[in-house]
Every structure is written in structure tokens, then in C-alpha cells.
N, C-alpha and C. Protein backbone atom coordinates (compact mmCIF):
# COMPACT_ATOMS: atom_id res chain seq x y z
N UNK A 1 0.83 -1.17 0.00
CA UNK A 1 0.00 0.00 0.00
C UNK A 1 0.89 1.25 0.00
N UNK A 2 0.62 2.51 -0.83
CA UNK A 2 1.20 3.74 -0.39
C UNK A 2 1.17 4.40 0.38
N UNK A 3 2.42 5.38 0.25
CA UNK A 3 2.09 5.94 1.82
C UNK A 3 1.53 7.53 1.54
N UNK A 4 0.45 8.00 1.87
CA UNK A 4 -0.07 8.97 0.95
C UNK A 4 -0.15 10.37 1.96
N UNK A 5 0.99 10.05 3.08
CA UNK A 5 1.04 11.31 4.03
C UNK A 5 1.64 12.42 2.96
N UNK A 6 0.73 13.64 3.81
CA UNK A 6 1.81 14.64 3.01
C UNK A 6 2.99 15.43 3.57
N UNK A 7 3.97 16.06 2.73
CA UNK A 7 5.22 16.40 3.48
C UNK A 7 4.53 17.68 3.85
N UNK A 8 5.65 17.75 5.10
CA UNK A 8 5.21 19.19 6.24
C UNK A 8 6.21 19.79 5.44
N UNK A 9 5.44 21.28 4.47
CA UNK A 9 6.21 22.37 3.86
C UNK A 9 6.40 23.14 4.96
N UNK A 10 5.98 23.32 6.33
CA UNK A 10 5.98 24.39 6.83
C UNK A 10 7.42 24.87 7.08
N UNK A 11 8.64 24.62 6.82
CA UNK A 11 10.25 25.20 6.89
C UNK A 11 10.64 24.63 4.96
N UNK A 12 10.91 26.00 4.34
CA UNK A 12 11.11 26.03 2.79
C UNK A 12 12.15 24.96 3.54
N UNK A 13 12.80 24.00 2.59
CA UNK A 13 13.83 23.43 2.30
C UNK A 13 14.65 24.55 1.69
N UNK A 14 16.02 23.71 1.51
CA UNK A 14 17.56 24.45 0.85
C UNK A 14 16.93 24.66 -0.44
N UNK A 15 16.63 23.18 -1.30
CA UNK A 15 16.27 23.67 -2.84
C UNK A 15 15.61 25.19 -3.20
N UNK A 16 14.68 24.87 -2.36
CA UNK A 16 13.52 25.73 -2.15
C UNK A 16 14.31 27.29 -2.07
N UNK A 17 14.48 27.48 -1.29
CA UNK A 17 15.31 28.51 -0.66
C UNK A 17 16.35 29.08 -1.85
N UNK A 18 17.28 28.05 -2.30
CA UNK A 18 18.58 28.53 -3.52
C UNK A 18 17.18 28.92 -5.12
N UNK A 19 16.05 28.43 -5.03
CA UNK A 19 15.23 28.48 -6.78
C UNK A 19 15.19 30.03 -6.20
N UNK A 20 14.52 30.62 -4.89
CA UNK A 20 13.76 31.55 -5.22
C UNK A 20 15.13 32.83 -5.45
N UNK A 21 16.08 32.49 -4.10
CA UNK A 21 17.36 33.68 -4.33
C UNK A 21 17.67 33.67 -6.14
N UNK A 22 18.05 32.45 -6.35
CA UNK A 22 18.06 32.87 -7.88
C UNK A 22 16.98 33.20 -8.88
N UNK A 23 16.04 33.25 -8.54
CA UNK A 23 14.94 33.90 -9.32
C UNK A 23 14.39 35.00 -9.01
N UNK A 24 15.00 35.93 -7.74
CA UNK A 24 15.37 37.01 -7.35
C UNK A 24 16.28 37.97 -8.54
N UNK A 25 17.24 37.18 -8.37
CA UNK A 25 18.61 37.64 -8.58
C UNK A 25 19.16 37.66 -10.60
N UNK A 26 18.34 36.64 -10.82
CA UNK A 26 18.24 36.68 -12.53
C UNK A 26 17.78 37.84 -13.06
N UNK A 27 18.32 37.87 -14.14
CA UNK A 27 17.91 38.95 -15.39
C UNK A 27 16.81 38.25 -16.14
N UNK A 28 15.97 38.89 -16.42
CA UNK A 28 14.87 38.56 -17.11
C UNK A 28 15.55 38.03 -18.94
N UNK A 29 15.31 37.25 -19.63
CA UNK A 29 16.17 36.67 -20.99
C UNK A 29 15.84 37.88 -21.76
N UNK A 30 16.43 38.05 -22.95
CA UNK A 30 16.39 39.45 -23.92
C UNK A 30 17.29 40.70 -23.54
N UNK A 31 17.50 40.72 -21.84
CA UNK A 31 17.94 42.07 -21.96
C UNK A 31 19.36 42.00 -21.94
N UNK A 32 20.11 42.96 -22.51
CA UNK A 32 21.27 42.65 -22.27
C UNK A 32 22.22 42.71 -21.17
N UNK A 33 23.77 42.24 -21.26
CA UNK A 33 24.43 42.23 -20.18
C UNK A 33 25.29 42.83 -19.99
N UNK A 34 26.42 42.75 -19.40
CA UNK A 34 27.57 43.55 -19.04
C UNK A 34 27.55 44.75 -19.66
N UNK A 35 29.04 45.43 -19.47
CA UNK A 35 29.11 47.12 -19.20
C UNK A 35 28.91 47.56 -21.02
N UNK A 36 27.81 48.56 -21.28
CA UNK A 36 27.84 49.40 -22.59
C UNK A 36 27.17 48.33 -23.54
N UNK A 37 26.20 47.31 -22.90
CA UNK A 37 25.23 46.66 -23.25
C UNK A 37 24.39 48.09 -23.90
N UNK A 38 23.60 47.43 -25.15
CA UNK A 38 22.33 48.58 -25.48
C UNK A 38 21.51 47.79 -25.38
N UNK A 39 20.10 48.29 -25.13
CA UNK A 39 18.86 47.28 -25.50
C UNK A 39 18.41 46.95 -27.00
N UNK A 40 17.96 46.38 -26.89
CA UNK A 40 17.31 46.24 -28.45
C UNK A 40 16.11 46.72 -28.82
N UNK A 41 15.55 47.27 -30.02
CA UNK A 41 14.51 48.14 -30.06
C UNK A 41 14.42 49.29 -29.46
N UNK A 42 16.14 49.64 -29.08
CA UNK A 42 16.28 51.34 -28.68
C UNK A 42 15.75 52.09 -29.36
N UNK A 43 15.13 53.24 -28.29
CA UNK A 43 15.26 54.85 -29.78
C UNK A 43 16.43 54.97 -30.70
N UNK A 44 17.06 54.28 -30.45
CA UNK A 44 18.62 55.20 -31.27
C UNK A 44 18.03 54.12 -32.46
N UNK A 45 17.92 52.94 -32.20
CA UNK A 45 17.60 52.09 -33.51
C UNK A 45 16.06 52.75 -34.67
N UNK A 46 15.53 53.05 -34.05
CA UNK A 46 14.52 53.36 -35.04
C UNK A 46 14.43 54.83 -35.51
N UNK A 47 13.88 54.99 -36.77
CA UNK A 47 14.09 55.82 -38.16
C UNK A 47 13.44 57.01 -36.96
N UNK A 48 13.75 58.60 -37.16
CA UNK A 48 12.75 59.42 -36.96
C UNK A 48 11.60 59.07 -37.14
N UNK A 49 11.07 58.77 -38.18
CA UNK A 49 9.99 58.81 -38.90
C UNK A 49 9.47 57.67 -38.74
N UNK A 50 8.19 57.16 -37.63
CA UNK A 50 7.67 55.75 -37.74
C UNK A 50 6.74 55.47 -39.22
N UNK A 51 6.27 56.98 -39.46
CA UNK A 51 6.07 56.74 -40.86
C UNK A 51 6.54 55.83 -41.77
N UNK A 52 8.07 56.40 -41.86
CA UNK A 52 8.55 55.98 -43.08
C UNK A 52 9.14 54.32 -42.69
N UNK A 53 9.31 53.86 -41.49
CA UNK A 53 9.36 52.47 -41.76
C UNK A 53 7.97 51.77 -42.53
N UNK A 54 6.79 51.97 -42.09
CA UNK A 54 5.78 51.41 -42.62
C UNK A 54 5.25 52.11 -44.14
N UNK A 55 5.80 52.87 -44.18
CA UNK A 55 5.77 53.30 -45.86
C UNK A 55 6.66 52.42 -46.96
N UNK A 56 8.36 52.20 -46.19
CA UNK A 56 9.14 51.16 -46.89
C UNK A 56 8.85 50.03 -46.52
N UNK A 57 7.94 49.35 -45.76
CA UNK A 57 7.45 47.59 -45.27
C UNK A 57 6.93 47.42 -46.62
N UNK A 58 7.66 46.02 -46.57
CA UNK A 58 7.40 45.01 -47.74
C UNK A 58 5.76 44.86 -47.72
N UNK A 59 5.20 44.83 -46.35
CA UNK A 59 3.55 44.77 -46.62
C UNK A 59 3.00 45.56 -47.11
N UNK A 60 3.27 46.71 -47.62
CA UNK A 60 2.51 47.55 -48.33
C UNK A 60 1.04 47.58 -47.30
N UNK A 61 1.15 48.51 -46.42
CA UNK A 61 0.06 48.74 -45.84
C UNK A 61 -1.22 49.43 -46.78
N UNK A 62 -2.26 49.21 -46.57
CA UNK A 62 -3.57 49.78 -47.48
C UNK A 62 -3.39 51.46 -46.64
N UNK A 63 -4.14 52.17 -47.74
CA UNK A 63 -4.47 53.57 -46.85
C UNK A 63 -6.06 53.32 -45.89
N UNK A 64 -6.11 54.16 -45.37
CA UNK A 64 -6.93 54.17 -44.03
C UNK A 64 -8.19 55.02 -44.78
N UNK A 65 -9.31 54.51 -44.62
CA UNK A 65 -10.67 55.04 -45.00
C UNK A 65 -11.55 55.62 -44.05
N UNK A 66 -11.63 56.37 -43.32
CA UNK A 66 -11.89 57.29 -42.67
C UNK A 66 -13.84 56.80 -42.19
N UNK A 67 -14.12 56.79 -43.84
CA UNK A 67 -15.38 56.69 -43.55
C UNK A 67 -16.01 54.97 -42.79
N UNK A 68 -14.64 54.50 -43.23
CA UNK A 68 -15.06 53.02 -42.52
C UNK A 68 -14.97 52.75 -41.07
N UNK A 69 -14.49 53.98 -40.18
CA UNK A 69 -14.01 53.39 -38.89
C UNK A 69 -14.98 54.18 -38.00
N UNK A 70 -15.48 52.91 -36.93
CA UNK A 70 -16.62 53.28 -36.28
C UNK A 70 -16.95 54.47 -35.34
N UNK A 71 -18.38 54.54 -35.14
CA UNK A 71 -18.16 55.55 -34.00
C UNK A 71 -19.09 55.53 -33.13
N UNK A 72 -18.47 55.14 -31.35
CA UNK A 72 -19.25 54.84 -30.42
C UNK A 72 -19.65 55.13 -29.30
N UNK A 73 -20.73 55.53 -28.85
CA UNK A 73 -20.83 56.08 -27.74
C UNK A 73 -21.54 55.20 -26.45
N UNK A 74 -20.01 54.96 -25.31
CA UNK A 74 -20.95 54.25 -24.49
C UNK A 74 -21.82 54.54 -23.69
N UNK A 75 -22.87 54.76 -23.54
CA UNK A 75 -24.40 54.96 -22.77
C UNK A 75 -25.13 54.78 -22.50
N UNK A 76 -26.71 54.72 -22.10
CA UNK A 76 -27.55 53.54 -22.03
C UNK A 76 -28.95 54.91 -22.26
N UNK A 77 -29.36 54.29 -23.76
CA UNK A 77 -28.77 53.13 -24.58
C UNK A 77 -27.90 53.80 -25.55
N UNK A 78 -26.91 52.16 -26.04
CA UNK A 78 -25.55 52.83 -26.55
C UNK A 78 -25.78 53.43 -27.83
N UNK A 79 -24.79 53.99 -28.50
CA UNK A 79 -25.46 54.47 -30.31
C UNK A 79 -23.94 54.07 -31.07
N UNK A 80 -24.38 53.58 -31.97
CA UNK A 80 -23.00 53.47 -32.72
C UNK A 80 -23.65 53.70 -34.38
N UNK A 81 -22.24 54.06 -34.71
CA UNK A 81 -22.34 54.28 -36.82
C UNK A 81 -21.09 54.63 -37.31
N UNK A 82 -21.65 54.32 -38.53
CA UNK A 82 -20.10 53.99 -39.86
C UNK A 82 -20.80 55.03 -40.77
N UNK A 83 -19.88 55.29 -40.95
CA UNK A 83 -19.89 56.03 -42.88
C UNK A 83 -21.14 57.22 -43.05
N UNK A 84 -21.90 57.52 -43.42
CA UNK A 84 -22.74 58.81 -44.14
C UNK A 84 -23.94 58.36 -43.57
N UNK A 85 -24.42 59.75 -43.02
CA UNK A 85 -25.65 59.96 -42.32
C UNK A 85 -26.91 59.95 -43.89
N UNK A 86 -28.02 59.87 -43.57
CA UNK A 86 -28.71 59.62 -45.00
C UNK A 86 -28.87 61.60 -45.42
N UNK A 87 -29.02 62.45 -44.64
CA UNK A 87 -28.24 63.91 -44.84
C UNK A 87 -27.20 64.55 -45.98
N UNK A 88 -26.17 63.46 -45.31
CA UNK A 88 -24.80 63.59 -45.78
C UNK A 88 -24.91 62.87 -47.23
N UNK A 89 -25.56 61.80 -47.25
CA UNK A 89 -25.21 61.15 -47.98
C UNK A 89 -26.02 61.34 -49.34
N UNK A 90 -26.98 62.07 -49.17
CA UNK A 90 -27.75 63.34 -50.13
C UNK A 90 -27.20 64.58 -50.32
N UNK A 91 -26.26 64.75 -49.33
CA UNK A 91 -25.33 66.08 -49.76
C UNK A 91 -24.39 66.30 -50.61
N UNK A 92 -23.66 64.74 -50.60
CA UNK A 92 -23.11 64.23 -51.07
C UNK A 92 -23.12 63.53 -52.75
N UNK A 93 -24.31 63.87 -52.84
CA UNK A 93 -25.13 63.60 -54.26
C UNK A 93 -25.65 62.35 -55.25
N UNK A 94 -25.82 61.58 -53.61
CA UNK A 94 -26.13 59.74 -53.55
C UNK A 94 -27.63 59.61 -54.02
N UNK A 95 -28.42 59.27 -54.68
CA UNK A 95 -29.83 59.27 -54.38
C UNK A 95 -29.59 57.74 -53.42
N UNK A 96 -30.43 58.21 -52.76
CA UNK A 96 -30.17 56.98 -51.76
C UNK A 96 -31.91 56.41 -51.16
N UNK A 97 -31.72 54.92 -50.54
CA UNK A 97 -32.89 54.49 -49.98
C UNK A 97 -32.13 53.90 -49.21
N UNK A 98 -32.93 54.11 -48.07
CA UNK A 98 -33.11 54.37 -46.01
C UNK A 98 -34.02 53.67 -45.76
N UNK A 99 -33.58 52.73 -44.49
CA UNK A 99 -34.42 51.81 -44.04
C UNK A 99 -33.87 51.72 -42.42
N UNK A 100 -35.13 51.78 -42.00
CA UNK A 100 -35.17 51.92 -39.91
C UNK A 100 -35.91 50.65 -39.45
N UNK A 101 -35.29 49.86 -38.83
CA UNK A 101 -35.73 49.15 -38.09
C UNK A 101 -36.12 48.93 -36.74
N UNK A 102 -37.51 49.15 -35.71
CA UNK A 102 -36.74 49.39 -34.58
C UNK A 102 -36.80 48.17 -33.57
N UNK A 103 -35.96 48.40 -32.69
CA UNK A 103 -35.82 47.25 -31.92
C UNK A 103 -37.21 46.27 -30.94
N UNK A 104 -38.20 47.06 -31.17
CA UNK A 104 -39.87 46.72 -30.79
C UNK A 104 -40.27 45.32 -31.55
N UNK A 105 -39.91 45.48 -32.71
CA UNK A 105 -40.13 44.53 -33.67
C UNK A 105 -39.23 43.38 -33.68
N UNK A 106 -38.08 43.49 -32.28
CA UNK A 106 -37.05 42.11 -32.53
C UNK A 106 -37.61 41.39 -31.24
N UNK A 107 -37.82 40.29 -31.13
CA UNK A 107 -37.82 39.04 -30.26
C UNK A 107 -36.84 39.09 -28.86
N UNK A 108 -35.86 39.06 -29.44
CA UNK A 108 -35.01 38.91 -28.97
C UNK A 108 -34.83 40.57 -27.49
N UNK A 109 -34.94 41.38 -28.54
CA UNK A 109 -34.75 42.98 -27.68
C UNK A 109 -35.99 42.89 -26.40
N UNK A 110 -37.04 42.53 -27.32
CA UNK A 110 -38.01 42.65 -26.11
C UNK A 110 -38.04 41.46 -25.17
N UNK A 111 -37.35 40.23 -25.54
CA UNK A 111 -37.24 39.37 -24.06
C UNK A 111 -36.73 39.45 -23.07
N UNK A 112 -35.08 40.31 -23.43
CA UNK A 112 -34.05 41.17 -22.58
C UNK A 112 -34.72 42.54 -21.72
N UNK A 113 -35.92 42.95 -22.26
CA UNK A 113 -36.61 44.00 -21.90
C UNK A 113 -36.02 45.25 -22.28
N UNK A 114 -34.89 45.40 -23.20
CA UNK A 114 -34.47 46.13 -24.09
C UNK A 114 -35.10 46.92 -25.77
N UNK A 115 -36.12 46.51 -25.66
CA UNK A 115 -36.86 47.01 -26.67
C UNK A 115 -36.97 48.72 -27.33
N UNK A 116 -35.77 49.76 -26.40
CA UNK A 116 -35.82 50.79 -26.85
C UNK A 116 -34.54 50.96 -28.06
N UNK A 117 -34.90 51.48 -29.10
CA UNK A 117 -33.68 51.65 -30.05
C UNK A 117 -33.69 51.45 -31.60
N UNK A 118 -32.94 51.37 -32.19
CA UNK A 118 -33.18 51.17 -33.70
C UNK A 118 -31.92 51.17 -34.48
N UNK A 119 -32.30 50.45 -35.70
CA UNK A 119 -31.02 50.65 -36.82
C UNK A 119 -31.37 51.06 -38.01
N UNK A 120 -30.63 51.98 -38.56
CA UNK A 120 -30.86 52.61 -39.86
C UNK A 120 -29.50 52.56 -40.66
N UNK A 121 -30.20 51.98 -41.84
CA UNK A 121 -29.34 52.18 -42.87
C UNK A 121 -29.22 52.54 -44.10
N UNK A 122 -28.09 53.21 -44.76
CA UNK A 122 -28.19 54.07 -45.69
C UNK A 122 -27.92 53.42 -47.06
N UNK A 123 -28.06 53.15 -48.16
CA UNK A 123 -27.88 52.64 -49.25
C UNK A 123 -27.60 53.81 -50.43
N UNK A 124 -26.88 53.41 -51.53
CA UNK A 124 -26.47 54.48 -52.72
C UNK A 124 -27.66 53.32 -53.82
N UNK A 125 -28.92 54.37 -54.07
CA UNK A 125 -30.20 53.99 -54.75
C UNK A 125 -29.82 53.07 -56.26
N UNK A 126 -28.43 53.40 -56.81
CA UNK A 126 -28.29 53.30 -57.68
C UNK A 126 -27.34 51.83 -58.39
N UNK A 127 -26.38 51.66 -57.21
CA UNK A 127 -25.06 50.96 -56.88
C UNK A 127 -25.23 49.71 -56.00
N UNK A 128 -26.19 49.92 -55.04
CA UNK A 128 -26.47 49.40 -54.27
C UNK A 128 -25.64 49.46 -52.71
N UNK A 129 -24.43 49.95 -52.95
CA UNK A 129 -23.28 50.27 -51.87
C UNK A 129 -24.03 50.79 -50.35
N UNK A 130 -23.38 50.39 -49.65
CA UNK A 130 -23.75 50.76 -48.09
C UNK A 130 -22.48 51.78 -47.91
N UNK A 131 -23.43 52.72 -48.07
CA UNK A 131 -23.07 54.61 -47.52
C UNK A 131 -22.88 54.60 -46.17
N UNK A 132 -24.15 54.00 -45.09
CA UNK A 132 -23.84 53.91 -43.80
C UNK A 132 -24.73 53.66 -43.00
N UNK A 133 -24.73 52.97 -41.83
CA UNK A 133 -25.35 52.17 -40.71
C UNK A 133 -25.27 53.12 -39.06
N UNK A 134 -26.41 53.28 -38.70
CA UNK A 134 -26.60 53.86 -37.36
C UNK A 134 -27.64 53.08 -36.73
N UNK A 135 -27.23 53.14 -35.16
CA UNK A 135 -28.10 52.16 -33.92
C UNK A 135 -27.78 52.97 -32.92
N UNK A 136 -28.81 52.32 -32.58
CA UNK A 136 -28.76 53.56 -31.24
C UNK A 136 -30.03 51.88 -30.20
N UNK A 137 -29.35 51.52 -28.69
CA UNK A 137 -29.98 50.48 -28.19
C UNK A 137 -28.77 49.44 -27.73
N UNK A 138 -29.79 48.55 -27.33
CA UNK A 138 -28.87 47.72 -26.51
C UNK A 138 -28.37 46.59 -27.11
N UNK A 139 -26.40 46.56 -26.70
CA UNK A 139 -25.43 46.37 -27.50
C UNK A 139 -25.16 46.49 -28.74
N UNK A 140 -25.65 47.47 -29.39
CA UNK A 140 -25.12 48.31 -30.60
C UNK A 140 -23.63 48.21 -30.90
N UNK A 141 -22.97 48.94 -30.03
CA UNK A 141 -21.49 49.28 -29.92
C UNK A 141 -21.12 47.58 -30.38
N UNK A 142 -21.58 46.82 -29.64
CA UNK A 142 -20.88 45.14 -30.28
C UNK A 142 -21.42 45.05 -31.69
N UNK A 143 -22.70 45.45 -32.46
CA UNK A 143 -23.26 44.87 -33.56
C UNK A 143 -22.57 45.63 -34.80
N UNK A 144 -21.88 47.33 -34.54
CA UNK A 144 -21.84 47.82 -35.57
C UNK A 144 -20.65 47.25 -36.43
N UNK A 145 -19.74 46.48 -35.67
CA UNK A 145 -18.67 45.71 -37.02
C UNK A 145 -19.07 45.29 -37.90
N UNK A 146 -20.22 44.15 -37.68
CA UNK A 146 -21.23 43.89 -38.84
C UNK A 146 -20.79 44.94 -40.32
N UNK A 147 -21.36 46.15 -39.61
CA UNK A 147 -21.77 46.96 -41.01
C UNK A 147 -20.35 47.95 -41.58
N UNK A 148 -19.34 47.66 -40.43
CA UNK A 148 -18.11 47.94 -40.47
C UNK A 148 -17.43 46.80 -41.52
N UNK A 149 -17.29 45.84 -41.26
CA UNK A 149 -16.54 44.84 -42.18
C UNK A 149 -17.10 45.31 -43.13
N UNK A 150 -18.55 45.34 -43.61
CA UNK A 150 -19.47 45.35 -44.95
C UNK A 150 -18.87 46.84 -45.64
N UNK A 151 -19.01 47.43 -45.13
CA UNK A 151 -18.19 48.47 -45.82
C UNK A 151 -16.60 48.80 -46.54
N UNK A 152 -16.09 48.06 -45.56
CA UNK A 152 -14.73 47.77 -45.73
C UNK A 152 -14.87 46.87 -46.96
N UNK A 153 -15.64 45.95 -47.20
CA UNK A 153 -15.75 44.96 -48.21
C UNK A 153 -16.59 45.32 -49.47
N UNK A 154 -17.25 46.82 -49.44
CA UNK A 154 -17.74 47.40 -50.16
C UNK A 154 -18.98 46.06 -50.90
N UNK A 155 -19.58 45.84 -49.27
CA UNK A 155 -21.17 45.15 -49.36
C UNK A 155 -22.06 46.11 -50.37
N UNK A 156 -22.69 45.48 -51.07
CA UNK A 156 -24.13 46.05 -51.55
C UNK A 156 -25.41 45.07 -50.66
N UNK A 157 -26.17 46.05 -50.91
CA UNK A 157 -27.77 45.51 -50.36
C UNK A 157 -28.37 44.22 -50.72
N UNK A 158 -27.99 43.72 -51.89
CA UNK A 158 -27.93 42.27 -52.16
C UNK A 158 -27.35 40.89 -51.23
N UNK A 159 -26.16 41.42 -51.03
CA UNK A 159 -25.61 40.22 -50.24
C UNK A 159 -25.58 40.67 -48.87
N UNK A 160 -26.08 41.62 -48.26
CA UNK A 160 -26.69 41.72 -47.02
C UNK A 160 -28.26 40.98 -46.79
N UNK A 161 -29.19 40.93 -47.74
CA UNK A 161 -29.81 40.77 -47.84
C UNK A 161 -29.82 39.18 -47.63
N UNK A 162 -29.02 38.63 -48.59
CA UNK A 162 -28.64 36.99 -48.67
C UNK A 162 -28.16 36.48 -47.24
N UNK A 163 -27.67 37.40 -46.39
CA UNK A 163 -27.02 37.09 -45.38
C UNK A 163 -28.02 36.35 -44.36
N UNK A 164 -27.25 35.24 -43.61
CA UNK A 164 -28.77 34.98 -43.25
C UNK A 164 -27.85 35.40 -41.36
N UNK A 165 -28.60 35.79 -40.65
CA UNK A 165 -28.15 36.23 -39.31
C UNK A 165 -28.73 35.09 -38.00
N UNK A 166 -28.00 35.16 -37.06
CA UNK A 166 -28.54 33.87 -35.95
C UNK A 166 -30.02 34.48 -35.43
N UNK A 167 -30.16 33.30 -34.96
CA UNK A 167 -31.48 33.61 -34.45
C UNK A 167 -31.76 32.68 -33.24
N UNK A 168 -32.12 33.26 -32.06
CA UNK A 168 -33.23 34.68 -32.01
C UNK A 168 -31.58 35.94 -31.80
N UNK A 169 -31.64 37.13 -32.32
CA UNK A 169 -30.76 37.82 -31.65
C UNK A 169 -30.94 39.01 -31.88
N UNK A 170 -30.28 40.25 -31.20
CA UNK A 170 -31.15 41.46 -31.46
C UNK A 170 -30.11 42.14 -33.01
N UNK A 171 -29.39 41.04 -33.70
CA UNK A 171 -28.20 41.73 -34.66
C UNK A 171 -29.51 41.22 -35.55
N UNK A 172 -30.43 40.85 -35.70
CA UNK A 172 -31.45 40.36 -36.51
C UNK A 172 -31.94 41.89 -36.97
N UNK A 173 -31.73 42.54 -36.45
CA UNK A 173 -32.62 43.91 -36.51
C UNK A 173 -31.64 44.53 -37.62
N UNK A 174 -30.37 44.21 -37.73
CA UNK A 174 -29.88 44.82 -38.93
C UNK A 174 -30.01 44.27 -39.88
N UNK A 175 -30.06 43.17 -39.84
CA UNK A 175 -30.79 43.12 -41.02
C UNK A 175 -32.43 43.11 -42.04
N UNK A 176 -33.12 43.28 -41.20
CA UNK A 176 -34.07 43.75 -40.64
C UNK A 176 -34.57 45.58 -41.78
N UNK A 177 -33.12 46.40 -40.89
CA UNK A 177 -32.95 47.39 -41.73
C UNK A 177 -32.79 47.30 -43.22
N UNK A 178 -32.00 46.63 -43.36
CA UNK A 178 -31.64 46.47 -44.57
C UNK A 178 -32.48 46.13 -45.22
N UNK A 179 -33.39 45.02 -44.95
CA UNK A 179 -34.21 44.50 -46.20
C UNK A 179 -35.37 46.17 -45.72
N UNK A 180 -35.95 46.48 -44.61
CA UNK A 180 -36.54 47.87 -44.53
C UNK A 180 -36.28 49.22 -46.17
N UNK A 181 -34.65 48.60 -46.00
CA UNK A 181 -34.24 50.08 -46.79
C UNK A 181 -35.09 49.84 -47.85
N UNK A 182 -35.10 48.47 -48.59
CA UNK A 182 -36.15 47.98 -49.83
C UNK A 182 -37.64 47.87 -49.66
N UNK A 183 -37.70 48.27 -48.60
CA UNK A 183 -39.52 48.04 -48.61
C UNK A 183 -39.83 46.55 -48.52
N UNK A 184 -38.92 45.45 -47.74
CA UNK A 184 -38.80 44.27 -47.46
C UNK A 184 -38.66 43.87 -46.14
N UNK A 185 -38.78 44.30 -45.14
CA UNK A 185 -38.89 44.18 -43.63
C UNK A 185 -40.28 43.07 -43.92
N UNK A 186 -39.24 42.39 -42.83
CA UNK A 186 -40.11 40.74 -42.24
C UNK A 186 -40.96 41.37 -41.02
N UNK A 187 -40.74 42.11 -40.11
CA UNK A 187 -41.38 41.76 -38.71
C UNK A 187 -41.51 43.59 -38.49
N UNK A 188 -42.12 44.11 -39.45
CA UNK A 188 -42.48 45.66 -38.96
C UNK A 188 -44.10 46.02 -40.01
């Protein structure tokens, strides 16, 4: 039979005692050592210009689209949106069709007891392109990537449309909008 007492830690042993002084007493790995050591990834190593390293990277970074990057406000309830207000996006000289969905009409919003809020979205009448997406309700700020990627991917209203979304959930409501913008809303 084993013997399944356990050992009395209560006085560290020597081992014990020599791991921790030296794990005190070590240099963490990477940094350097002795006298007129430099670090690595010093200031002195990198260009003035963080620009211009990522201008000469072999990745060829994309330029930055302004109108694609979100905008969120946390609050209750939260509001988030991408790209052109339906305003703007007539100012802009889009003929466009707009579609509001509001969150009354989702399953899901009103089981949470969240039922205040809505999503609207903007379409170019002609192209079909998504100009831009606004919500305003509960967890917005999580749903607007949705219409963030789609933009970035230069979605039209077609394959939003095709998209099919989980269910029950309150991201149902964007799409929701979307088929709205067409005069195709399921549950309003």
C-alpha cells in the first residue's frame, strides 16, 4: 500500500530557498548584459519617422478610410455608426434608400426588456453600396462591425440581404434594416 502522508512544507527546504534567491537575482532573458550593453529596439535604432518604416514595409500597408471606422458612444442606450448619415449622404449627391428598423419589432430585444432603439441604414439607390449604418440600443457598440466589415468589403444591399443572421438575436434587426431600406422588412 502507499504511503499517501503529506510532506510538512511548513520550513522552505535548501532547494527551495537557492530556486527563489536565484529567481530574485536573474535577469529577465532578452535584456542585455555587461558594461555598454544597449537594449534592443532602442530609440537610437529606429528611423525618426515611424512613418517611413511602414511606408518602406514590404507589406505595403492599405491607406486608411476614414469613412469606414466606427463611431461609439458608451451609454444607455448605446449608439454606434459607420460612414454617411442619410443627410450627408444626399449632400453628397447619392440618391439613396433608407431603411429603420426598430428594436420593438425584434424578439429577442423585447425578451431582454431592451426594446428601446433602432437601426438605420443608408444605401447608394443606384449601386447598391452601403453609404452607412446607425443604432442607437442595446449592444449596438458590439453589432456595428457587422456593417463595419461590410463596408470595408464594399457590401451592396444584395448580399446583405442573402445574409442569413442567428437567431433569435437582437443583430437580426440589422438586417431587418436592410431588407426595410427595400420596402422588405419581415417583422415591422
Amino acid at each position: 500500500m502507499r504511503n499517501l502522508s503529506v510532506p510538512n512544507h511548513s520550513k522552505p527546504s535548501a532547494l527551495l530557498r537557492s530556486t527563489v534567491r536565484a529567481q530574485r537575482t536573474a535577469r529577465p532573458t532578452g535584456r542585455p548584459q555587461g558594461p555598454g550593453a544597449k537594449r534592443r529596439n532602442s530609440p537610437e535604432d529606429e528611423p525618426a519617422d515611424a512613418g517611413s518604416k511602414i511606408k518602406d514595409s514590404p507589406l505595403n500597408p492599405h491607406p486608411l478610410d476614414r469613412a469606414n471606422i466606427p463611431g461609439c458612444t458608451y451609454c444607455r442606450p448605446q449608439i454606434a455608426s459607420v460612414g454617411l448619415t442619410e443627410a450627408k449622404a444626399k449632400e453628397a449627391g447619392h440618391a439613396v434608400k433608407a431603411g429603420t428598423f426598430p428594436f420593438i419589432g425584434n424578439g429577442k430585444a423585447i425578451a431582454l426588456g431592451e426594446a428601446e432603439g433602432f437601426v438605420k441604414t443608408v444605401f447608394d439607390a443606384k449601386t447598391g453600396e452601403l453609404l452607412g449604418a446607425h443604432m442607437i440600443g442595446a449592444e449596438v457598440t458590439e453589432m456595428i462591425q457587422g456593417f463595419v466589415v461590410g463596408k470595408t468589403l464594399e457590401t451592396t444591399e444584395a448580399e446583405l440581404m442573402q445574409t442569413v443572421f442567428p437567431h433569435p438575436t437582437i443583430s437580426e434587426s440589422m438586417h431587418e434594416s436592410v431588407l426595410a431600406s427595400y420596402g422588405r422588412a419581415l417583422h415591422i
